[in-house]
PDB file of N, CA and C in Angstrom:
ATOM      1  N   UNK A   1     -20.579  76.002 -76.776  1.00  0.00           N
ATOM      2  CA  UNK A   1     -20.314  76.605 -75.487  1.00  0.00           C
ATOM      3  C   UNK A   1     -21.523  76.503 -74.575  1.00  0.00           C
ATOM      4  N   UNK A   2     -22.527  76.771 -75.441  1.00  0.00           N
ATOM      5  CA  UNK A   2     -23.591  76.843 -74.458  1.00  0.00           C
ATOM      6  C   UNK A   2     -24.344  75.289 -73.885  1.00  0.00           C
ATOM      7  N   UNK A   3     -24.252  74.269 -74.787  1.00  0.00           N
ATOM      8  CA  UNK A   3     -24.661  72.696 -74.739  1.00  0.00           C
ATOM      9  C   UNK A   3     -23.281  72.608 -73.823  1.00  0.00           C
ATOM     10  N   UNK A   4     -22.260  73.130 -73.413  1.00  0.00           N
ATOM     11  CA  UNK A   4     -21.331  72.590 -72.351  1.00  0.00           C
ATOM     12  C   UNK A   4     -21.267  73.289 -71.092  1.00  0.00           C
ATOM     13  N   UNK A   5     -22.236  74.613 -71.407  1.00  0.00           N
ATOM     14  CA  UNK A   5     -22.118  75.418 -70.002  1.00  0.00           C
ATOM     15  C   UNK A   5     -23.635  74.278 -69.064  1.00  0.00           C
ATOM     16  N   UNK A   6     -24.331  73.936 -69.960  1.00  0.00           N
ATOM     17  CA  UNK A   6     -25.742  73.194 -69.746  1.00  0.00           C
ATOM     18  C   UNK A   6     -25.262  71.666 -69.049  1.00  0.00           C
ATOM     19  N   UNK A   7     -24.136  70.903 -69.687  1.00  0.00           N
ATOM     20  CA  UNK A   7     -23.884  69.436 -69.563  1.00  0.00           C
ATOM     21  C   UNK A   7     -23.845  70.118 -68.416  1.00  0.00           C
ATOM     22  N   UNK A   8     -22.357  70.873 -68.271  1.00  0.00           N
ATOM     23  CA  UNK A   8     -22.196  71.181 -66.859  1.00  0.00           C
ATOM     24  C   UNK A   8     -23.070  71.882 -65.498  1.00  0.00           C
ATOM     25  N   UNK A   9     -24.225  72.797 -66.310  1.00  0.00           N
ATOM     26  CA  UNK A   9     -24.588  72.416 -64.581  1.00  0.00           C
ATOM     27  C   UNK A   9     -25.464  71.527 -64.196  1.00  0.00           C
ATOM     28  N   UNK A  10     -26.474  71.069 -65.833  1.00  0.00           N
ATOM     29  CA  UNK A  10     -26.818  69.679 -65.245  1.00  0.00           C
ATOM     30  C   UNK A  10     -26.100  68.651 -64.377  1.00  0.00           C
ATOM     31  N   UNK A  11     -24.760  68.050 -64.488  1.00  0.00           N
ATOM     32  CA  UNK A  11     -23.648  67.553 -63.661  1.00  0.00           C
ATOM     33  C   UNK A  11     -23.621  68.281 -62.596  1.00  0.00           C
ATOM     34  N   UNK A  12     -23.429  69.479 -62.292  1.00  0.00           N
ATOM     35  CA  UNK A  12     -23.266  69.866 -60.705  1.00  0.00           C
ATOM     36  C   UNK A  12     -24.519  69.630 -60.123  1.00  0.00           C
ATOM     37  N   UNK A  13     -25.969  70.176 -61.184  1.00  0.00           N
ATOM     38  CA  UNK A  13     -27.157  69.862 -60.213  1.00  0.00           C
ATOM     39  C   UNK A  13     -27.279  68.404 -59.641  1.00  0.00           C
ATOM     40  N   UNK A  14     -26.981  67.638 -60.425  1.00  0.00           N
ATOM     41  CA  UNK A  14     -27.093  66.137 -60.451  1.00  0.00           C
ATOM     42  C   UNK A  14     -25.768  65.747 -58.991  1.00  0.00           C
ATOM     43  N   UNK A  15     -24.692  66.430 -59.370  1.00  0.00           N
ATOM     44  CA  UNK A  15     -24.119  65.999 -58.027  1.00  0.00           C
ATOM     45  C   UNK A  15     -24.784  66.549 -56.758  1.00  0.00           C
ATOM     46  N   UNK A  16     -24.968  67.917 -57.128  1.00  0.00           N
ATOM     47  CA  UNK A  16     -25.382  68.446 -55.428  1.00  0.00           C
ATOM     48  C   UNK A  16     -26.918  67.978 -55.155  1.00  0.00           C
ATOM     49  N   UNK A  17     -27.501  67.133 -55.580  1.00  0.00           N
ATOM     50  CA  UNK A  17     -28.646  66.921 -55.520  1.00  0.00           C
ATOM     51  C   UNK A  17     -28.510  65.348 -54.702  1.00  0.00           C
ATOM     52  N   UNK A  18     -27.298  64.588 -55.353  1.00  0.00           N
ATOM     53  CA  UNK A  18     -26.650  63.525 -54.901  1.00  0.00           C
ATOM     54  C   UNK A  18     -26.383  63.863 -53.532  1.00  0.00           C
ATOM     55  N   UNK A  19     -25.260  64.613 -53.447  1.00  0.00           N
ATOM     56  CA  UNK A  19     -25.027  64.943 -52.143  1.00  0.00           C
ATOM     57  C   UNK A  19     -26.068  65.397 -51.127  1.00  0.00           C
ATOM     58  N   UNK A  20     -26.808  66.086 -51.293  1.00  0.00           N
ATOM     59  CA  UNK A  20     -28.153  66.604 -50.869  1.00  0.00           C
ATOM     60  C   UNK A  20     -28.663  65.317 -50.138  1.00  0.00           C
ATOM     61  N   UNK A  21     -29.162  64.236 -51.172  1.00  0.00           N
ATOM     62  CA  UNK A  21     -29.862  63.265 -50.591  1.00  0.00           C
ATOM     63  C   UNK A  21     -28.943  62.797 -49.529  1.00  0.00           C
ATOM     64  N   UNK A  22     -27.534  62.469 -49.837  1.00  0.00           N
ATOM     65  CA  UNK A  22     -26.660  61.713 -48.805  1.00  0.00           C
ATOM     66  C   UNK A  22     -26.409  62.676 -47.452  1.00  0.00           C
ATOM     67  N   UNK A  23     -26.587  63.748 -47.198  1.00  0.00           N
ATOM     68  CA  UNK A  23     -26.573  64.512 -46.425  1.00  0.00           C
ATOM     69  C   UNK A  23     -27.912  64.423 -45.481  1.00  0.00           C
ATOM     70  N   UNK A  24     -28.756  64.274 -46.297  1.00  0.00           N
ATOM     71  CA  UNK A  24     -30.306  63.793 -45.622  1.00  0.00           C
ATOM     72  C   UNK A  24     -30.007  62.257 -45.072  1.00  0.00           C
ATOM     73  N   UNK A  25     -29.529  61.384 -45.544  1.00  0.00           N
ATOM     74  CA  UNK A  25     -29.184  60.361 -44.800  1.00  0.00           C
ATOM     75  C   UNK A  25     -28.069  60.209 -44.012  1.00  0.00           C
ATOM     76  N   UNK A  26     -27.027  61.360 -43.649  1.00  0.00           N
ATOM     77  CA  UNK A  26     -26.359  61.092 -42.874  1.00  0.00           C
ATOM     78  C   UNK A  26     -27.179  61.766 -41.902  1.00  0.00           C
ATOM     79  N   UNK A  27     -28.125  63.051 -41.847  1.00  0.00           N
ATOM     80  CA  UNK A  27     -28.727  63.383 -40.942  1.00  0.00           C
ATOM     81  C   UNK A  27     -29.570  62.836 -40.045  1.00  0.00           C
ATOM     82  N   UNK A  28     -30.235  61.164 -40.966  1.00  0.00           N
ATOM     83  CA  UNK A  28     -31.137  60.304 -40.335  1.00  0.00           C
ATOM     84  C   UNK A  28     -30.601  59.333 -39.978  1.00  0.00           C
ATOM     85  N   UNK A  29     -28.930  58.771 -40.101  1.00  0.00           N
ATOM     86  CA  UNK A  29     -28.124  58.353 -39.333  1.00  0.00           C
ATOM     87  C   UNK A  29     -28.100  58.712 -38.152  1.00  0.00           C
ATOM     88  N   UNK A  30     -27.629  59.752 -37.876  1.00  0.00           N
ATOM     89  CA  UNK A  30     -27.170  60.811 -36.744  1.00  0.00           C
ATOM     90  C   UNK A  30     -28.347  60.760 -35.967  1.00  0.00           C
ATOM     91  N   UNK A  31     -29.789  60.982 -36.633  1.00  0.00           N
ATOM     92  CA  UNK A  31     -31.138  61.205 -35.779  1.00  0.00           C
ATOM     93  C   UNK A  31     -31.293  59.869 -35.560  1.00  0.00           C
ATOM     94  N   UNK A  32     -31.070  58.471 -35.979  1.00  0.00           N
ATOM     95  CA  UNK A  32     -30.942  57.230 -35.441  1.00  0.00           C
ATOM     96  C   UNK A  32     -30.270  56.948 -34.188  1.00  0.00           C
ATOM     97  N   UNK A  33     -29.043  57.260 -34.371  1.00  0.00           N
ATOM     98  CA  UNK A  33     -27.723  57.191 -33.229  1.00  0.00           C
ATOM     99  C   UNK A  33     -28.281  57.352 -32.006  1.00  0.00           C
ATOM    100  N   UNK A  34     -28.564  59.370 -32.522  1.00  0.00           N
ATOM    101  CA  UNK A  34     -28.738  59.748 -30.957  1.00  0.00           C
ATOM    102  C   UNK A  34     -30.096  59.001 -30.654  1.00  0.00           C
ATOM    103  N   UNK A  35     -30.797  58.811 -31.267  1.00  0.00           N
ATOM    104  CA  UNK A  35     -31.963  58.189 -30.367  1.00  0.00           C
ATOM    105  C   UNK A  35     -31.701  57.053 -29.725  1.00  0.00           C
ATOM    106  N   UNK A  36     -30.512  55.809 -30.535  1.00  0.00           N
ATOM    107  CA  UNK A  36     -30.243  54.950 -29.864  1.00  0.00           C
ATOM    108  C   UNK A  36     -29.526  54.915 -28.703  1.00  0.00           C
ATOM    109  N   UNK A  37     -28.561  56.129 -28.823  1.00  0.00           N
ATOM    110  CA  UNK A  37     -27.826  56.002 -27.392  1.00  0.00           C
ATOM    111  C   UNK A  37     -29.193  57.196 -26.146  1.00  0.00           C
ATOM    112  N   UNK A  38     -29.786  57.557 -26.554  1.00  0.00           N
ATOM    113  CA  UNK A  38     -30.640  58.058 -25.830  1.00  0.00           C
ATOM    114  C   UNK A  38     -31.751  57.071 -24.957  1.00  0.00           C
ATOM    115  N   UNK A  39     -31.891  56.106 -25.894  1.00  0.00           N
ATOM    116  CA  UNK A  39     -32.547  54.755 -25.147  1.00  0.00           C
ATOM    117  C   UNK A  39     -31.460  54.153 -24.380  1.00  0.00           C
ATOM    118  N   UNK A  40     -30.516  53.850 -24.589  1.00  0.00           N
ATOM    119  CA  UNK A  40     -29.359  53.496 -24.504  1.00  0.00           C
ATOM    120  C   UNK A  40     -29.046  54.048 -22.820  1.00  0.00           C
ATOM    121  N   UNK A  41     -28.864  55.000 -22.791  1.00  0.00           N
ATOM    122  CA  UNK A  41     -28.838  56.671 -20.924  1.00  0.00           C
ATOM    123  C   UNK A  41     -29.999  56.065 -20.613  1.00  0.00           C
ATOM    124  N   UNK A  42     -31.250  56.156 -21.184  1.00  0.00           N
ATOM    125  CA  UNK A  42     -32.258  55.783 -20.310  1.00  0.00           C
ATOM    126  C   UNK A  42     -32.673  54.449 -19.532  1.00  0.00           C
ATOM    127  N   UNK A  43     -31.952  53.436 -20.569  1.00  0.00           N
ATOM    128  CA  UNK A  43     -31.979  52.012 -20.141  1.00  0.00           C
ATOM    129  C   UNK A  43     -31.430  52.319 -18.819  1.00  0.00           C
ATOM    130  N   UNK A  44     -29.939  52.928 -18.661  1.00  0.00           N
ATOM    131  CA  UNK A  44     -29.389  52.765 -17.908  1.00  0.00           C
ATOM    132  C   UNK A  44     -29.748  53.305 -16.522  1.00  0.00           C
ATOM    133  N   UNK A  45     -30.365  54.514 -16.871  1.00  0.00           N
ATOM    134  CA  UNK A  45     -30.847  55.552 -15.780  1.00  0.00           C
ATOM    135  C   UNK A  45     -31.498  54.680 -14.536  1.00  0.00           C
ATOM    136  N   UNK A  46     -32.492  53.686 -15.727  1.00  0.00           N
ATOM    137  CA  UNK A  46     -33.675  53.305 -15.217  1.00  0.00           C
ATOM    138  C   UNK A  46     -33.094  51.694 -14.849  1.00  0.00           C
ATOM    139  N   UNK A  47     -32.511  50.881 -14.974  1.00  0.00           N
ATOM    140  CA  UNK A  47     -31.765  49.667 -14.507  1.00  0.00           C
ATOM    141  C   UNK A  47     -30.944  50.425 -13.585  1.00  0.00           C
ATOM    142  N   UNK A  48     -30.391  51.753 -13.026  1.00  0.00           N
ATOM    143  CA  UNK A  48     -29.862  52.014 -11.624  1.00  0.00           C
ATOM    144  C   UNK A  48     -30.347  52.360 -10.993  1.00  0.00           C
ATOM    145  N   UNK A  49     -32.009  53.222 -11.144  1.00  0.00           N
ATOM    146  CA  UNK A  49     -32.835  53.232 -10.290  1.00  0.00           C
ATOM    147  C   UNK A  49     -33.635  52.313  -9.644  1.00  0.00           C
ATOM    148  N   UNK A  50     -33.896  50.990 -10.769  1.00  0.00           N
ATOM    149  CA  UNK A  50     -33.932  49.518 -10.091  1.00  0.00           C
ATOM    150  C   UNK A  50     -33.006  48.934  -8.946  1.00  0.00           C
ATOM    151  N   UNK A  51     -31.817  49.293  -9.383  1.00  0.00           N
ATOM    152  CA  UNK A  51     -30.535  48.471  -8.340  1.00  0.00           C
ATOM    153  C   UNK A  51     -30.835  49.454  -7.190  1.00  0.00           C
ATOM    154  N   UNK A  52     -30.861  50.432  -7.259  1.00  0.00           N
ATOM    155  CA  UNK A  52     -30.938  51.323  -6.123  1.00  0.00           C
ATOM    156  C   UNK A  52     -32.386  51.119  -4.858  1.00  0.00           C
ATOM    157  N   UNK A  53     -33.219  51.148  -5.577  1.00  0.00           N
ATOM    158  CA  UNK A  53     -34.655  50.304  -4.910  1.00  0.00           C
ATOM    159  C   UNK A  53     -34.304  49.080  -4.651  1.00  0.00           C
ATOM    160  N   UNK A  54     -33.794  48.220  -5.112  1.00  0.00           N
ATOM    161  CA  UNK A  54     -33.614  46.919  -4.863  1.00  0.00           C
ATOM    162  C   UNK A  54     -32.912  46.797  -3.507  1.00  0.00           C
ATOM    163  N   UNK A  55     -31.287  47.594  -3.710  1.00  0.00           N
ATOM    164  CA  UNK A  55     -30.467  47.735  -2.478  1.00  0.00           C
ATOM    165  C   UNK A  55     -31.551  48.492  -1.311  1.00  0.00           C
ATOM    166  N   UNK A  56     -31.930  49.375  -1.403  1.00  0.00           N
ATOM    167  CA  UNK A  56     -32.540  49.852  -0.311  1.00  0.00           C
ATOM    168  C   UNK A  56     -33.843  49.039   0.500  1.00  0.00           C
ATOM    169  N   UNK A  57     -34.374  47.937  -0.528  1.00  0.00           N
ATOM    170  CA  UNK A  57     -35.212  47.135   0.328  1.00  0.00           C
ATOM    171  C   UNK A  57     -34.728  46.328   0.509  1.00  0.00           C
ATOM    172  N   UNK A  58     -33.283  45.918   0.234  1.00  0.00           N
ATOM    173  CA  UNK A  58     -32.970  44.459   0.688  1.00  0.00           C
ATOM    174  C   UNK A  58     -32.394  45.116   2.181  1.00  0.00           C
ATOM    175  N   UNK A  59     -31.237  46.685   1.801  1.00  0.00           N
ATOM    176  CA  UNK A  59     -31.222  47.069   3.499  1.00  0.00           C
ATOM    177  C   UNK A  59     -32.192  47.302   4.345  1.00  0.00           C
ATOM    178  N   UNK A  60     -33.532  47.657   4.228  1.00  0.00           N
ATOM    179  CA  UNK A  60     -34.576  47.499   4.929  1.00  0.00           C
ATOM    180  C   UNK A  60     -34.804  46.379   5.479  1.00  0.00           C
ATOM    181  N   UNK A  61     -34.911  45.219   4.969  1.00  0.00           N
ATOM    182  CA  UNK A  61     -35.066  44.228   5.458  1.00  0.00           C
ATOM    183  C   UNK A  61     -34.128  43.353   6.516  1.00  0.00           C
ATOM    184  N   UNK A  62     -33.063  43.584   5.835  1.00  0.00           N
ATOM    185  CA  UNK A  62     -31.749  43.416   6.404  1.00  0.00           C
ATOM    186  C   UNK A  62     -31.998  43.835   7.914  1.00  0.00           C
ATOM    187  N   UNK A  63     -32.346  45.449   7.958  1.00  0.00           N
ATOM    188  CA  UNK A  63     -32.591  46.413   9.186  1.00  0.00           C
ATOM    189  C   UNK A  63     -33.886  45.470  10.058  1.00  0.00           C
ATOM    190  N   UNK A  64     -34.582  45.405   9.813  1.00  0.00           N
ATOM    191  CA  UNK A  64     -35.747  44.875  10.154  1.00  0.00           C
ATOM    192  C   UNK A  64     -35.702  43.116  10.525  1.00  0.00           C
ATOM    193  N   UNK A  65     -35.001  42.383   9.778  1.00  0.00           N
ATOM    194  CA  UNK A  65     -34.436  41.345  10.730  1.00  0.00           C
ATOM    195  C   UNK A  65     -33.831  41.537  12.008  1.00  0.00           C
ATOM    196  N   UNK A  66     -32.546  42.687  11.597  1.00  0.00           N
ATOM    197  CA  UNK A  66     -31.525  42.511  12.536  1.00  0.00           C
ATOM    198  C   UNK A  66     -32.320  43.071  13.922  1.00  0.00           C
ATOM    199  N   UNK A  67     -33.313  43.936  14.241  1.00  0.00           N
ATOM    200  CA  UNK A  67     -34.129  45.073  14.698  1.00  0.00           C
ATOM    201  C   UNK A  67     -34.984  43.785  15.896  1.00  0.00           C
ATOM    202  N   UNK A  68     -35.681  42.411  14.750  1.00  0.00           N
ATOM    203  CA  UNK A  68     -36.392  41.283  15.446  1.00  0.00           C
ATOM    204  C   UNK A  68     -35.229  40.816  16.190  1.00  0.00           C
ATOM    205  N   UNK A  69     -34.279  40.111  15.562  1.00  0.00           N
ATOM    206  CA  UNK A  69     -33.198  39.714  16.292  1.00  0.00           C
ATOM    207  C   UNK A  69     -32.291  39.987  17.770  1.00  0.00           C
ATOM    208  N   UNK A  70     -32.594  41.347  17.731  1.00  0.00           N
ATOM    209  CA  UNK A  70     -32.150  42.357  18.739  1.00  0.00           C
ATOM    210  C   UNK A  70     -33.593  41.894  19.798  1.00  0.00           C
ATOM    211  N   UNK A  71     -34.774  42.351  19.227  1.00  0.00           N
ATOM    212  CA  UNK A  71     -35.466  42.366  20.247  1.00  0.00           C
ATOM    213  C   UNK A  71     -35.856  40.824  21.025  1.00  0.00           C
ATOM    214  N   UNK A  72     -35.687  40.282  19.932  1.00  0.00           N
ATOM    215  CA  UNK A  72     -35.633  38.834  20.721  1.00  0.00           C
ATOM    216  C   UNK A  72     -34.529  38.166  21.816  1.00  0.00           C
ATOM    217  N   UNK A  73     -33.503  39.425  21.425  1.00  0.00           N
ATOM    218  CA  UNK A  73     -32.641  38.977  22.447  1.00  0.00           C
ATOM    219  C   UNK A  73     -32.524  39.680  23.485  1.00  0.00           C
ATOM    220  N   UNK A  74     -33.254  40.373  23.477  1.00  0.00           N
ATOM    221  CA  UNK A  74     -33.659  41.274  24.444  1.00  0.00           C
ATOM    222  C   UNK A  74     -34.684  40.395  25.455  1.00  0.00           C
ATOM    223  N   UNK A  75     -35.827  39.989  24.700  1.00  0.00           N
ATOM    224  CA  UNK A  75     -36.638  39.445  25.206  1.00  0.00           C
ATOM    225  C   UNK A  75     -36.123  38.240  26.085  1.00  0.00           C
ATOM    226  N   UNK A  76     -35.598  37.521  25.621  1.00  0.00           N
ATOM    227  CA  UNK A  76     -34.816  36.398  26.737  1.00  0.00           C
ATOM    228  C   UNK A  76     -34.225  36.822  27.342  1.00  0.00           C
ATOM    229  N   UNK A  77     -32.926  37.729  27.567  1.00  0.00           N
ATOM    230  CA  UNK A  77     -32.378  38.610  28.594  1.00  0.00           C
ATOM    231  C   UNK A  77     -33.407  39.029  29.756  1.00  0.00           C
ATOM    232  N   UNK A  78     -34.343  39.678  29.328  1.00  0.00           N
ATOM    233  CA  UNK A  78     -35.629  39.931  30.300  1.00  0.00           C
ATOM    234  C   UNK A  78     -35.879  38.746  30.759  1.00  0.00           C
ATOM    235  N   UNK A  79     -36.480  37.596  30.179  1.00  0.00           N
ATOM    236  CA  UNK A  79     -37.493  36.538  30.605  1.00  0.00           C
ATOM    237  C   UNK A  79     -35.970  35.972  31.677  1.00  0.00           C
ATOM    238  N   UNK A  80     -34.614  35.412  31.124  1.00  0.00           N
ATOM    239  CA  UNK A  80     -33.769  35.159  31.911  1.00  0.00           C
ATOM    240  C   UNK A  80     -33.692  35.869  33.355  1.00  0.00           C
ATOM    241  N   UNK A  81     -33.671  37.246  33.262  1.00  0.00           N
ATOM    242  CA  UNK A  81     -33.721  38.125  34.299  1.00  0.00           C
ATOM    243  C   UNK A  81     -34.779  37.827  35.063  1.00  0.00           C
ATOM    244  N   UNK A  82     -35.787  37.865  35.112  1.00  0.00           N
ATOM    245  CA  UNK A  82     -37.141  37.845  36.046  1.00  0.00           C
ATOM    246  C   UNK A  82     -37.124  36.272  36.219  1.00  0.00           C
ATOM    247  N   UNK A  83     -37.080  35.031  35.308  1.00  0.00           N
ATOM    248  CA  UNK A  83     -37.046  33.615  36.016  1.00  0.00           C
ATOM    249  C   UNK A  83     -35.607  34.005  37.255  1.00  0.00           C
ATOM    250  N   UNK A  84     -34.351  34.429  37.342  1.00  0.00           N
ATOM    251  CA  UNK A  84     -33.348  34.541  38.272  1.00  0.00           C
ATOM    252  C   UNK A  84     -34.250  35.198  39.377  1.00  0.00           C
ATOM    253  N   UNK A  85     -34.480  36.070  39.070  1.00  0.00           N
ATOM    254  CA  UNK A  85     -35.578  37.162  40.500  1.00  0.00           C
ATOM    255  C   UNK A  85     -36.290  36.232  41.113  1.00  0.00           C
ATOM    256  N   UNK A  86     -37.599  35.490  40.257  1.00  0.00           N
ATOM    257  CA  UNK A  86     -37.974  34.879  40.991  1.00  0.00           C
ATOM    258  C   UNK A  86     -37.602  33.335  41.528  1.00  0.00           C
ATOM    259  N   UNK A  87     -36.391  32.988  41.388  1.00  0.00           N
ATOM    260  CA  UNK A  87     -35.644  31.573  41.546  1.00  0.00           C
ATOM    261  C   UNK A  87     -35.157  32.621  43.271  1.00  0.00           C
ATOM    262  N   UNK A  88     -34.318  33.265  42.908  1.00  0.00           N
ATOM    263  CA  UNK A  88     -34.113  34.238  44.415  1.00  0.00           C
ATOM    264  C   UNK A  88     -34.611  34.301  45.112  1.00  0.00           C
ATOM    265  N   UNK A  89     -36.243  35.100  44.989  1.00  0.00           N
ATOM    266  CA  UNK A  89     -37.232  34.984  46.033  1.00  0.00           C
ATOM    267  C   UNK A  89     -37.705  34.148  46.749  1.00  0.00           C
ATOM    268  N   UNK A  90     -37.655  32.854  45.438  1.00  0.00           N
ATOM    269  CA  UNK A  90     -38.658  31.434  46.041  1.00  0.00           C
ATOM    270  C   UNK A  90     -37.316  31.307  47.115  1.00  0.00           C
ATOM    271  N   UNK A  91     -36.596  31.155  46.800  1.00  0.00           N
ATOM    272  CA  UNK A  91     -34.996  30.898  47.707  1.00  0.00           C
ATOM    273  C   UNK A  91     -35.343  31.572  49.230  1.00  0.00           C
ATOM    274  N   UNK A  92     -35.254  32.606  49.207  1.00  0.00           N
ATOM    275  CA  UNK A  92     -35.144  33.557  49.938  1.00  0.00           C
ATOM    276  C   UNK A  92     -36.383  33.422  51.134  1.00  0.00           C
ATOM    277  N   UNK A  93     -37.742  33.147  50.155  1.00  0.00           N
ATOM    278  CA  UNK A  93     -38.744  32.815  50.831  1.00  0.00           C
ATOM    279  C   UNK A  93     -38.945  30.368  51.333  1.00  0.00           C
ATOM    280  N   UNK A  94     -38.466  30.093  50.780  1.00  0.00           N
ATOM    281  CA  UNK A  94     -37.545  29.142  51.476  1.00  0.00           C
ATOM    282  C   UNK A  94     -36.763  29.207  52.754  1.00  0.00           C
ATOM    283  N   UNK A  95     -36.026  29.816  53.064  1.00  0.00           N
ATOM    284  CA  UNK A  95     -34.847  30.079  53.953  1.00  0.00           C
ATOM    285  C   UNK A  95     -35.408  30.682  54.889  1.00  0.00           C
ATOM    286  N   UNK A  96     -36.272  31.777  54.460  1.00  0.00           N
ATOM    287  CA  UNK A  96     -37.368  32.173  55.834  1.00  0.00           C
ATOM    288  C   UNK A  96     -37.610  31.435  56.443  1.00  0.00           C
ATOM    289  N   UNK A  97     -38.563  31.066  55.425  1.00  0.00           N
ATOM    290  CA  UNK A  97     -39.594  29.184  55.992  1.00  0.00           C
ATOM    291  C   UNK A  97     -38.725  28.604  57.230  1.00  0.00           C
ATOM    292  N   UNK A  98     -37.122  28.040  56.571  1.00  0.00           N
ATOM    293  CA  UNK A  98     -36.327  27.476  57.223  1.00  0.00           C
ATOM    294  C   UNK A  98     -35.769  27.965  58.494  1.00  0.00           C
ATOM    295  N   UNK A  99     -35.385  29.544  58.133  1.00  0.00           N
ATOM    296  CA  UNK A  99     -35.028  29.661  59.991  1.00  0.00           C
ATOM    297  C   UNK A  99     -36.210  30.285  60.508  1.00  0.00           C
ATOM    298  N   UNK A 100     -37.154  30.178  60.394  1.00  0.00           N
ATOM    299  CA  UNK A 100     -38.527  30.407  61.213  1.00  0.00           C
ATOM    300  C   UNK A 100     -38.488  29.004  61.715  1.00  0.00           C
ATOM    301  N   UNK A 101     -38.345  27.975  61.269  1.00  0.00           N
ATOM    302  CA  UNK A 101     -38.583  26.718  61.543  1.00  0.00           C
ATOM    303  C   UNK A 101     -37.759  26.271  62.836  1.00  0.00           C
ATOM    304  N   UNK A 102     -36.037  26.630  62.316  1.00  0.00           N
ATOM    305  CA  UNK A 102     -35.123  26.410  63.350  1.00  0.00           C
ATOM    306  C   UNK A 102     -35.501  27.171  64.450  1.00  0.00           C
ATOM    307  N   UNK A 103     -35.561  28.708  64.423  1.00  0.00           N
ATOM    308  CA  UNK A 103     -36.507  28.946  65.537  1.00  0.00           C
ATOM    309  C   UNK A 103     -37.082  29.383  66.469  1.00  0.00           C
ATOM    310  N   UNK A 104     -38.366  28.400  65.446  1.00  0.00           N
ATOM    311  CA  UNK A 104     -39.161  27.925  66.532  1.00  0.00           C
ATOM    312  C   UNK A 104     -39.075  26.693  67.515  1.00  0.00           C
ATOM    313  N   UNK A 105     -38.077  25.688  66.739  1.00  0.00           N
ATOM    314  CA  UNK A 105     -37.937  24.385  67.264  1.00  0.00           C
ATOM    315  C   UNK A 105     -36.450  24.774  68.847  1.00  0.00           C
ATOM    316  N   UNK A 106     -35.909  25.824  68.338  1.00  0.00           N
ATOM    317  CA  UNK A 106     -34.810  26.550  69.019  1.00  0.00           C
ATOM    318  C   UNK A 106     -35.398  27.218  70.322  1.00  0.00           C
ATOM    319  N   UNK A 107     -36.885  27.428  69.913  1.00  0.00           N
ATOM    320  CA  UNK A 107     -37.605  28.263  70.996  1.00  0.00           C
ATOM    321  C   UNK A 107     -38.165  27.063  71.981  1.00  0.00           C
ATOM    322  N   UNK A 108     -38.418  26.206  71.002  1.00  0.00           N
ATOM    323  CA  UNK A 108     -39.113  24.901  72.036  1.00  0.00           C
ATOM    324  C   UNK A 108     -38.435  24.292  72.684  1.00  0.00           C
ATOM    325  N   UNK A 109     -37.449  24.452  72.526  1.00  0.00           N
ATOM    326  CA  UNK A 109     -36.202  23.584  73.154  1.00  0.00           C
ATOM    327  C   UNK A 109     -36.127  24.524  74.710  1.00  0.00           C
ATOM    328  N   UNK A 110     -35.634  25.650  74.148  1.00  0.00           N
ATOM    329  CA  UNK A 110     -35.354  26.444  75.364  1.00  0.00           C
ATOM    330  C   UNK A 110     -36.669  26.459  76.439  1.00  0.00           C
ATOM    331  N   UNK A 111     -37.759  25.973  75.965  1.00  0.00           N
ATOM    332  CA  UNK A 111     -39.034  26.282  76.505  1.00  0.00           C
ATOM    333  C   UNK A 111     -39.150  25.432  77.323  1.00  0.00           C
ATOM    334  N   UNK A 112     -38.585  23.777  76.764  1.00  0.00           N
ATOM    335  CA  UNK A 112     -38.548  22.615  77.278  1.00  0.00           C
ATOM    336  C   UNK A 112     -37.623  22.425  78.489  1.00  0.00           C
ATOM    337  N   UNK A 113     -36.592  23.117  77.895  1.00  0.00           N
ATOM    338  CA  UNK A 113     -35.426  23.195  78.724  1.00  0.00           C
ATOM    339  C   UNK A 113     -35.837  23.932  80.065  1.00  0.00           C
ATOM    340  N   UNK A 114     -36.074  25.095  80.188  1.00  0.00           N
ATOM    341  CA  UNK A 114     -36.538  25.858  81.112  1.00  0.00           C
ATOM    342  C   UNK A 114     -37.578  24.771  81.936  1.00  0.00           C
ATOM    343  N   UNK A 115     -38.239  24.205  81.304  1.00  0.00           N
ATOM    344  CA  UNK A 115     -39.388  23.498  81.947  1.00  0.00           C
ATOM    345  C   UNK A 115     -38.776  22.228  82.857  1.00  0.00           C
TER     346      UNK A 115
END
């Protein structure tokens, strides 16, 4: 009785000691896992905080072309504007020239005429 009360709990110690260890390795499974999917969130965290910097300087730039673009067209609008002004003036100061010219030749006439 007693060499069978002994087999037996040698056998249970021997199993739960079994189990024991396998329990310790499912625990360092588990402490594997989560660490892998924990690298795993962080990869990711950190490859969308990349895309996110990335997008925001490519819209910066984007902004900052479109910003030159604008002002350059601005800038010819202006330069267009002021060459017209002064194409006008020279005109304008032309045409003076011209009926100052007529007249005076309008005045000489009558001057002649009278004479």
């Amino acid at each position: 009785f007693s060499s069978g009360l002994s087999s037996c709990l040698s056998s249970c110690s021997s199993s739960w000691s079994s189990s024991w260890s396998s329990s310790i390795i499912m625990i360092i499974i588990m402490m594997i896992i989560m660490v892998i999917i924990m690298v795993i969130v962080i990869m990711v965290i950190i490859i969308f905080i990349i895309m996110v910097i990335i997008m925001i300087i490519i819209m910066i730039i984007i902004m900052i072309i479109i910003m030159i673009i604008i002002m350059i067209i601005i800038m010819i609008i202006i330069l267009v504007i002021i060459m017209v002004i002064i194409m006008v003036v020279i005109i304008i100061v032309i045409m003076m020239f011209i009926i100052t010219i007529i007249i005076m030749v309008i005045i000489m006439i009558i001057i002649m005429v009278i004479i």
